[in-house]
PDB file of N, CA and C in Angstrom:
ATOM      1  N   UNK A   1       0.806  -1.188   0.000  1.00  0.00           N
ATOM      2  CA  UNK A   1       0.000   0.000   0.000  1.00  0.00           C
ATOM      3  C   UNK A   1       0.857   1.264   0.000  1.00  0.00           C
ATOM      4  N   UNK A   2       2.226   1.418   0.486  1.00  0.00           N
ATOM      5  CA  UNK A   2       2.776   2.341   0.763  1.00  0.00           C
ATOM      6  C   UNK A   2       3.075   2.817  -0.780  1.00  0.00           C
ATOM      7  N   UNK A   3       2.812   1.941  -1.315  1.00  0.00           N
ATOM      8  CA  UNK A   3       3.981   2.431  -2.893  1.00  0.00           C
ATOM      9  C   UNK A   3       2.394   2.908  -3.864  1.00  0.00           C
ATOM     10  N   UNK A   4       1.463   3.250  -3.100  1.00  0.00           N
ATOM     11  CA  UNK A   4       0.700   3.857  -4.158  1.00  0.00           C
ATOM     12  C   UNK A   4       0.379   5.374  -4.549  1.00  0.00           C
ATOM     13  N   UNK A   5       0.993   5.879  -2.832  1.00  0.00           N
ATOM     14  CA  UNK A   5       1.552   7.379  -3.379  1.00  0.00           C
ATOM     15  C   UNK A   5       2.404   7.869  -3.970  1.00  0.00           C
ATOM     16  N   UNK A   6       3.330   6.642  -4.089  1.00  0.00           N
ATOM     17  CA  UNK A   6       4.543   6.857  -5.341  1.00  0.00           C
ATOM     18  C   UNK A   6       4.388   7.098  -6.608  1.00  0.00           C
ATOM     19  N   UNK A   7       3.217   6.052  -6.916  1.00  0.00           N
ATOM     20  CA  UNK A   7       2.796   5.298  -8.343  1.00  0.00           C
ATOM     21  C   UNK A   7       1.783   6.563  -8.918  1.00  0.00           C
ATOM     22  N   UNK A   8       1.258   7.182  -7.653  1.00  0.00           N
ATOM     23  CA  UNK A   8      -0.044   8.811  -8.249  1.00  0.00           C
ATOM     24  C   UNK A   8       0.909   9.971  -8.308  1.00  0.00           C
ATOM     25  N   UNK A   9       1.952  10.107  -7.719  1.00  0.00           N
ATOM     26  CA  UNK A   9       3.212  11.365  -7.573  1.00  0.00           C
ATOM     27  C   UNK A   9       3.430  11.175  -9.058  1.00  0.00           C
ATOM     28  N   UNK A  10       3.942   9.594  -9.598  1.00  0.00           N
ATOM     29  CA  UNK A  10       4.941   9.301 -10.757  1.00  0.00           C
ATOM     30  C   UNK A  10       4.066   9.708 -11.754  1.00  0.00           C
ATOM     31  N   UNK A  11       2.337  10.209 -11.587  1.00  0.00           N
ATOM     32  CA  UNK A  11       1.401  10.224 -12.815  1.00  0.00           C
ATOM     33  C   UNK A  11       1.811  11.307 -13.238  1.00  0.00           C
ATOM     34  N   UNK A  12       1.971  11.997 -12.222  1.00  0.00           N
ATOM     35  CA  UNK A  12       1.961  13.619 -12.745  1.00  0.00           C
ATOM     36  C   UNK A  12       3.062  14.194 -14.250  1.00  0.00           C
ATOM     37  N   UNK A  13       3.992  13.095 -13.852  1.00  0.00           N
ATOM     38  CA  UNK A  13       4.870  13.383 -15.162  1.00  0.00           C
ATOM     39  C   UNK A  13       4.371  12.899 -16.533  1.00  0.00           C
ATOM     40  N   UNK A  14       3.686  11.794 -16.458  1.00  0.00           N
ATOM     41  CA  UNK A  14       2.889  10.713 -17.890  1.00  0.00           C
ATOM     42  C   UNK A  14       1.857  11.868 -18.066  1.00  0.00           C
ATOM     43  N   UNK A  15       0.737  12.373 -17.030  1.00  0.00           N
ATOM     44  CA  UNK A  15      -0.520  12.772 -17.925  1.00  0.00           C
ATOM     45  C   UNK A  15      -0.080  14.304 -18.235  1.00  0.00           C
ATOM     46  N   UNK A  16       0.085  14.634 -18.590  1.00  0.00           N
ATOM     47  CA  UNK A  16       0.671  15.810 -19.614  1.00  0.00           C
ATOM     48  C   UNK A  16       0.898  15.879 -20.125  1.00  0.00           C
ATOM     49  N   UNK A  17       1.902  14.782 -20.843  1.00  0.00           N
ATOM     50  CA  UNK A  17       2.639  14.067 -21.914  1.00  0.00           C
ATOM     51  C   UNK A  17       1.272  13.935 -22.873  1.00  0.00           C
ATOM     52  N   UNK A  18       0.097  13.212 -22.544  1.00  0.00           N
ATOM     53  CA  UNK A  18      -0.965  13.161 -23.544  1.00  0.00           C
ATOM     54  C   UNK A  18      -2.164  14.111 -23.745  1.00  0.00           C
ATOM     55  N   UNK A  19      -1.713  15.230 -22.494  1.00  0.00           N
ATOM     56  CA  UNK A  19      -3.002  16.235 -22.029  1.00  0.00           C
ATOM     57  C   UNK A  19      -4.254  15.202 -21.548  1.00  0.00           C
ATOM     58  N   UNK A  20      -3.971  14.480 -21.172  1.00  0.00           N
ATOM     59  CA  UNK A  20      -5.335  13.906 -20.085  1.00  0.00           C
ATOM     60  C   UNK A  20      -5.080  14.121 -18.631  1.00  0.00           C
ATOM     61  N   UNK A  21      -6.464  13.835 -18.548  1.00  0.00           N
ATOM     62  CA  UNK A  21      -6.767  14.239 -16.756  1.00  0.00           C
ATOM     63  C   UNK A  21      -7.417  13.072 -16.247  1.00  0.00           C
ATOM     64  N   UNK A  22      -7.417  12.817 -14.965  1.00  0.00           N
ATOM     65  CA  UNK A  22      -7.537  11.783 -13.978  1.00  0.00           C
ATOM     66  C   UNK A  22      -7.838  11.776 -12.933  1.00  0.00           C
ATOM     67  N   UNK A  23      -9.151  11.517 -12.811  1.00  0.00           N
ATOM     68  CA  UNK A  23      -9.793  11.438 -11.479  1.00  0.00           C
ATOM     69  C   UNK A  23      -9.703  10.290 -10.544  1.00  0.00           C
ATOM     70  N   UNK A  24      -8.977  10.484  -9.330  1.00  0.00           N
ATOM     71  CA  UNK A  24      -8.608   9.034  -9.009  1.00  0.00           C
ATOM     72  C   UNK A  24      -9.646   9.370  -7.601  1.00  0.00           C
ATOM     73  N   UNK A  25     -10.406   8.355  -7.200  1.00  0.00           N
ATOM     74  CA  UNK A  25     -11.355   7.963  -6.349  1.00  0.00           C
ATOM     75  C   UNK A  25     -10.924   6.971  -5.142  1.00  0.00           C
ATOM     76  N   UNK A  26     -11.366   7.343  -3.509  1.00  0.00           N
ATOM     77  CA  UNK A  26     -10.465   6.478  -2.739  1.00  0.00           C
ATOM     78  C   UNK A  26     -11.780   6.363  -1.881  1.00  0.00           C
ATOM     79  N   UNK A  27     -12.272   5.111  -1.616  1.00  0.00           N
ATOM     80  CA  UNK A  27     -12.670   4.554  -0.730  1.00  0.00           C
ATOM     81  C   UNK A  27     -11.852   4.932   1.125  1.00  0.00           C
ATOM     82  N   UNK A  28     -12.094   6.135   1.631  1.00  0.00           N
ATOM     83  CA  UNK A  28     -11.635   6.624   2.427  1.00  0.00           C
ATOM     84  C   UNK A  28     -11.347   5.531   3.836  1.00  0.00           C
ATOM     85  N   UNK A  29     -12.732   4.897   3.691  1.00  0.00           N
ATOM     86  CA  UNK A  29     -12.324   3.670   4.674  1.00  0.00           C
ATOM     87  C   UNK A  29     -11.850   2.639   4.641  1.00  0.00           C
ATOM     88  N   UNK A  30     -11.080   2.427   3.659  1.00  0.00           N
ATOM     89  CA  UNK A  30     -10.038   1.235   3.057  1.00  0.00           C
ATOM     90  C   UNK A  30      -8.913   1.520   3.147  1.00  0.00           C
ATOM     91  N   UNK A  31      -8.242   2.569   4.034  1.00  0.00           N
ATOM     92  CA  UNK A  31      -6.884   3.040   3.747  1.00  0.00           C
ATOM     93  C   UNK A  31      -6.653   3.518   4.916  1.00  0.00           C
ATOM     94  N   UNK A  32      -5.632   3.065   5.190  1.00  0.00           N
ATOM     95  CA  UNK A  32      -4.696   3.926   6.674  1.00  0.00           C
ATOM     96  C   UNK A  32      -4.924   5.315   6.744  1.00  0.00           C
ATOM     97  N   UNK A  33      -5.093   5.930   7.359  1.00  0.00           N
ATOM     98  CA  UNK A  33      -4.897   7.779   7.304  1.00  0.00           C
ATOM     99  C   UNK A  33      -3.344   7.785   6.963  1.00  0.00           C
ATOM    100  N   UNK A  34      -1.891   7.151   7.412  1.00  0.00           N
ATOM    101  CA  UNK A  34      -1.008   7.587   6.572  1.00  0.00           C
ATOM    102  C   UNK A  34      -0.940   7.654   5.313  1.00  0.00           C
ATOM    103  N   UNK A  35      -1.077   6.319   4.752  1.00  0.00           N
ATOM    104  CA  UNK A  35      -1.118   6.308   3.401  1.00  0.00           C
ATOM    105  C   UNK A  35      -2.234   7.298   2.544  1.00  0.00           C
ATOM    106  N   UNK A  36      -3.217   7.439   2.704  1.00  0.00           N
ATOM    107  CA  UNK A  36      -4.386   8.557   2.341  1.00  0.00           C
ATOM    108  C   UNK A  36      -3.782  10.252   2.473  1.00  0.00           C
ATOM    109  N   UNK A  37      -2.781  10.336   3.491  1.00  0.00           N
ATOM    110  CA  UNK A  37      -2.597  11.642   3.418  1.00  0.00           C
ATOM    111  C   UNK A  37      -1.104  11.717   2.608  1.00  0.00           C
ATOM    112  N   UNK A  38      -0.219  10.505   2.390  1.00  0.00           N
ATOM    113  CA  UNK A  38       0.753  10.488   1.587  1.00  0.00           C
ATOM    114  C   UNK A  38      -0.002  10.602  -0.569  1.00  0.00           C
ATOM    115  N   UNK A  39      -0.876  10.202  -0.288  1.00  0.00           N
ATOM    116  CA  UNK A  39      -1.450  10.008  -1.416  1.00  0.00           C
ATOM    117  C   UNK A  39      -2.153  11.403  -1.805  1.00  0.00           C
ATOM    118  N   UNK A  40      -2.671  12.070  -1.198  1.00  0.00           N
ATOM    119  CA  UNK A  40      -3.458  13.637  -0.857  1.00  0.00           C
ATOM    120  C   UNK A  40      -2.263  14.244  -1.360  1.00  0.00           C
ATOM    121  N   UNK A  41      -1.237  14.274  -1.008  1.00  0.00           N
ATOM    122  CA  UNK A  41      -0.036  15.463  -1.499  1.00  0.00           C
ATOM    123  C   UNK A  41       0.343  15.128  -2.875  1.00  0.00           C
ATOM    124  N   UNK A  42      -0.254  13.767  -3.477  1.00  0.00           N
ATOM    125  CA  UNK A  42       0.645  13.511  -4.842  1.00  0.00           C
ATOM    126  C   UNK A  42      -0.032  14.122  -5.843  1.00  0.00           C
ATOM    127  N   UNK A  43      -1.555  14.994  -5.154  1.00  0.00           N
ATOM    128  CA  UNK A  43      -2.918  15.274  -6.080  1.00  0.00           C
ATOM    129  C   UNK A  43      -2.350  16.854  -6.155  1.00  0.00           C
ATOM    130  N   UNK A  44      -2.237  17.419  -7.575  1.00  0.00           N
ATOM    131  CA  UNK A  44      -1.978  19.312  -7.456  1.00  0.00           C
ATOM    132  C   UNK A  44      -3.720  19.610  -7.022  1.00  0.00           C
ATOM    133  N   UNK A  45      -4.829  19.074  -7.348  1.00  0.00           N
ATOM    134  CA  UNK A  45      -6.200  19.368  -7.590  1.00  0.00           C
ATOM    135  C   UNK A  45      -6.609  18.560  -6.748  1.00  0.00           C
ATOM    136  N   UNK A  46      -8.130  18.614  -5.790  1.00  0.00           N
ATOM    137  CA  UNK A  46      -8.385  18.095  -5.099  1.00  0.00           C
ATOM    138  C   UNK A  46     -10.218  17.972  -6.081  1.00  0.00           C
ATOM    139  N   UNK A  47     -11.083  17.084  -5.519  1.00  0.00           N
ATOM    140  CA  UNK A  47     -12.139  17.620  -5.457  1.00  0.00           C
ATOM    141  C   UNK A  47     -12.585  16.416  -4.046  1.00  0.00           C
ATOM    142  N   UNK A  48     -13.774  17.552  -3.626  1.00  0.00           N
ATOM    143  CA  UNK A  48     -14.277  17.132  -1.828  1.00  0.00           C
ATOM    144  C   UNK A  48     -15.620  17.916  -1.577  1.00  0.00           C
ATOM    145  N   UNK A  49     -16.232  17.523  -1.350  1.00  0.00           N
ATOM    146  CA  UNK A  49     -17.335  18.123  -0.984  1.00  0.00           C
ATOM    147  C   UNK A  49     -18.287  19.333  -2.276  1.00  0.00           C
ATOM    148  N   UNK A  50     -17.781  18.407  -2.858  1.00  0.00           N
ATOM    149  CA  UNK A  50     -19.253  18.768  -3.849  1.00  0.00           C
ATOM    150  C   UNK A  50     -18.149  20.290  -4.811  1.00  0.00           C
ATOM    151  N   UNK A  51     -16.879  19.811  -4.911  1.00  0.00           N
ATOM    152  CA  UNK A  51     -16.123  21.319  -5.432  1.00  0.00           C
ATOM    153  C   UNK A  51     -14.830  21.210  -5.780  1.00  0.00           C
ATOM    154  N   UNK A  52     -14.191  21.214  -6.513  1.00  0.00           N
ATOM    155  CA  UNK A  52     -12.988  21.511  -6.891  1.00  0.00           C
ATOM    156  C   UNK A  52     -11.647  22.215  -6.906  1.00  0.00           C
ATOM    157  N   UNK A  53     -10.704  22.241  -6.759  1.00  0.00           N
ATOM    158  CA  UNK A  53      -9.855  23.114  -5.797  1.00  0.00           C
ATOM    159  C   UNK A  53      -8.425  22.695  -6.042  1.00  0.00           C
ATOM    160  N   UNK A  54      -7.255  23.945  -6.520  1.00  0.00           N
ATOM    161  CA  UNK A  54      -6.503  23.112  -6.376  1.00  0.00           C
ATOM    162  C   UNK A  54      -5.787  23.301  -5.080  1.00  0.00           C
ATOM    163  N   UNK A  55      -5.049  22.183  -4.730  1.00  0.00           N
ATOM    164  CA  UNK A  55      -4.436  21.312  -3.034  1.00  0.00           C
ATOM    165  C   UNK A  55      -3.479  22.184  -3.074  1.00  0.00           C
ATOM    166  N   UNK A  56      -3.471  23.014  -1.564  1.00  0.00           N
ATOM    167  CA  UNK A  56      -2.639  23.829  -1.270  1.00  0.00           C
ATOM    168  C   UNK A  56      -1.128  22.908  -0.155  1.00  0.00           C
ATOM    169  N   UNK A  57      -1.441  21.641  -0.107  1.00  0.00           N
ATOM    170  CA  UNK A  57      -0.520  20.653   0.350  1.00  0.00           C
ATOM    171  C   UNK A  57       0.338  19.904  -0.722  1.00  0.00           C
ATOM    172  N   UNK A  58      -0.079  19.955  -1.939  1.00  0.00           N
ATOM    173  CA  UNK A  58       0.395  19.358  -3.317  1.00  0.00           C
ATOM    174  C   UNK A  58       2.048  19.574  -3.068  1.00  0.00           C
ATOM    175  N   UNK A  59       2.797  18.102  -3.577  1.00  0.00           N
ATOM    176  CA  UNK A  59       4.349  18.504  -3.633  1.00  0.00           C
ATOM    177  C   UNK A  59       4.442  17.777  -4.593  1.00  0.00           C
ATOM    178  N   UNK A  60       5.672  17.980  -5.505  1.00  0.00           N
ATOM    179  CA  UNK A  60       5.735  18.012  -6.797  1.00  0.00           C
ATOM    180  C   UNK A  60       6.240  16.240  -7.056  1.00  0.00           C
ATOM    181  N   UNK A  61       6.386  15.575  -7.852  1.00  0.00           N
ATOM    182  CA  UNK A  61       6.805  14.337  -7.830  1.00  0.00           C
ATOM    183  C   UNK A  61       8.513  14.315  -7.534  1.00  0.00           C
ATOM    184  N   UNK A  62       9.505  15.047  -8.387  1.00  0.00           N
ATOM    185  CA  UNK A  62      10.627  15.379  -8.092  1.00  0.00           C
ATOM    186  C   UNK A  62      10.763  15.059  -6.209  1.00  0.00           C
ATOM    187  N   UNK A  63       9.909  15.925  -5.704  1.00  0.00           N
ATOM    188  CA  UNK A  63      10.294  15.999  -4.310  1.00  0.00           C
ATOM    189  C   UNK A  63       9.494  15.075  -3.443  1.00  0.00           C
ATOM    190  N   UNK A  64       8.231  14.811  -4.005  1.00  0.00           N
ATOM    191  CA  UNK A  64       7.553  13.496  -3.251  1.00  0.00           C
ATOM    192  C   UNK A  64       7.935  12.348  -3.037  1.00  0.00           C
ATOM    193  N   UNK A  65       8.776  11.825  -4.078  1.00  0.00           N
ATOM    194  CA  UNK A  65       8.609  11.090  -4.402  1.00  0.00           C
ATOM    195  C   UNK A  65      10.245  10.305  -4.031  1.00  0.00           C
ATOM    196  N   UNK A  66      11.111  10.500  -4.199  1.00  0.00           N
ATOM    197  CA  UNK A  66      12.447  10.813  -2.742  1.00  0.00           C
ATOM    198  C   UNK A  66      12.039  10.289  -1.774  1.00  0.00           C
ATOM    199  N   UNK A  67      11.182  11.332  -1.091  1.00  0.00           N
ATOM    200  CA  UNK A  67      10.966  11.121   0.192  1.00  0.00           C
ATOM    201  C   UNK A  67       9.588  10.151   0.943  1.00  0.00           C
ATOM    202  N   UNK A  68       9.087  10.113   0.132  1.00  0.00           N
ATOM    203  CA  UNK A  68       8.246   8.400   0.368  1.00  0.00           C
ATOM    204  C   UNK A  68       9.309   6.947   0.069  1.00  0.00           C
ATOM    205  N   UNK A  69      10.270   6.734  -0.935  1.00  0.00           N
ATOM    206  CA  UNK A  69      10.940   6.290  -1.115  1.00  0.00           C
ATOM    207  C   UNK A  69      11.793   6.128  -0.150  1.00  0.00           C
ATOM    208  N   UNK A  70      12.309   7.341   0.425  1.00  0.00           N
ATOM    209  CA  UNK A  70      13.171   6.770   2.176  1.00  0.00           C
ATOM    210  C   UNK A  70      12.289   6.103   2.950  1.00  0.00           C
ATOM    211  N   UNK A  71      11.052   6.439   2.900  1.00  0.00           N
ATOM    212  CA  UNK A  71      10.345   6.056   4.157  1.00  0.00           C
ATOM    213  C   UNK A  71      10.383   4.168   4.169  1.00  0.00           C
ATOM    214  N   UNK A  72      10.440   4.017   2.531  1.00  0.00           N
ATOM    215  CA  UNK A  72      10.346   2.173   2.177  1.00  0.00           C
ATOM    216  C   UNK A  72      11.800   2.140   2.878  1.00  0.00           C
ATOM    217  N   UNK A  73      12.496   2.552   2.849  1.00  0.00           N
ATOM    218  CA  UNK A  73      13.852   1.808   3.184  1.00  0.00           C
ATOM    219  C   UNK A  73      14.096   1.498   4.300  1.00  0.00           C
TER     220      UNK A  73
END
């Protein structure tokens, strides 16, 4: 589970490449609160409550993605 905020950080570089967008959907009660809030920072855009927004917690894959990577080690 840990490596799936890696795998949504690593999108950010692919969907641009084709100009598509991606709404990824999380069963909130299927997931650790760590992993859910490691996964929350890999999103630049959020949507929650009925609205759209972009995530003022967003970090870029370059730098996310490092540092989830120490955390596996």
């Amino acid at each position: 589970m840990e490596l799936l905020a890696i795998y949504e950080s690593r999108l950010n570089h692919i969907l641009p490449l084709y100009g598509e967008a991606l709404v990824c959907a999380y069963d909130v009660t299927r997931f650790p609160a760590g992993v859910l809030e490691d996964v929350v920072r890999a999103h630049p855009d959020l949507c929650a409550d009925g609205g759209a927004s972009v995530h003022p917690h967003y970090v870029p894959p370059d730098q996310l993605v490092p540092e989830l990577q120490s955390k596996l080690a």
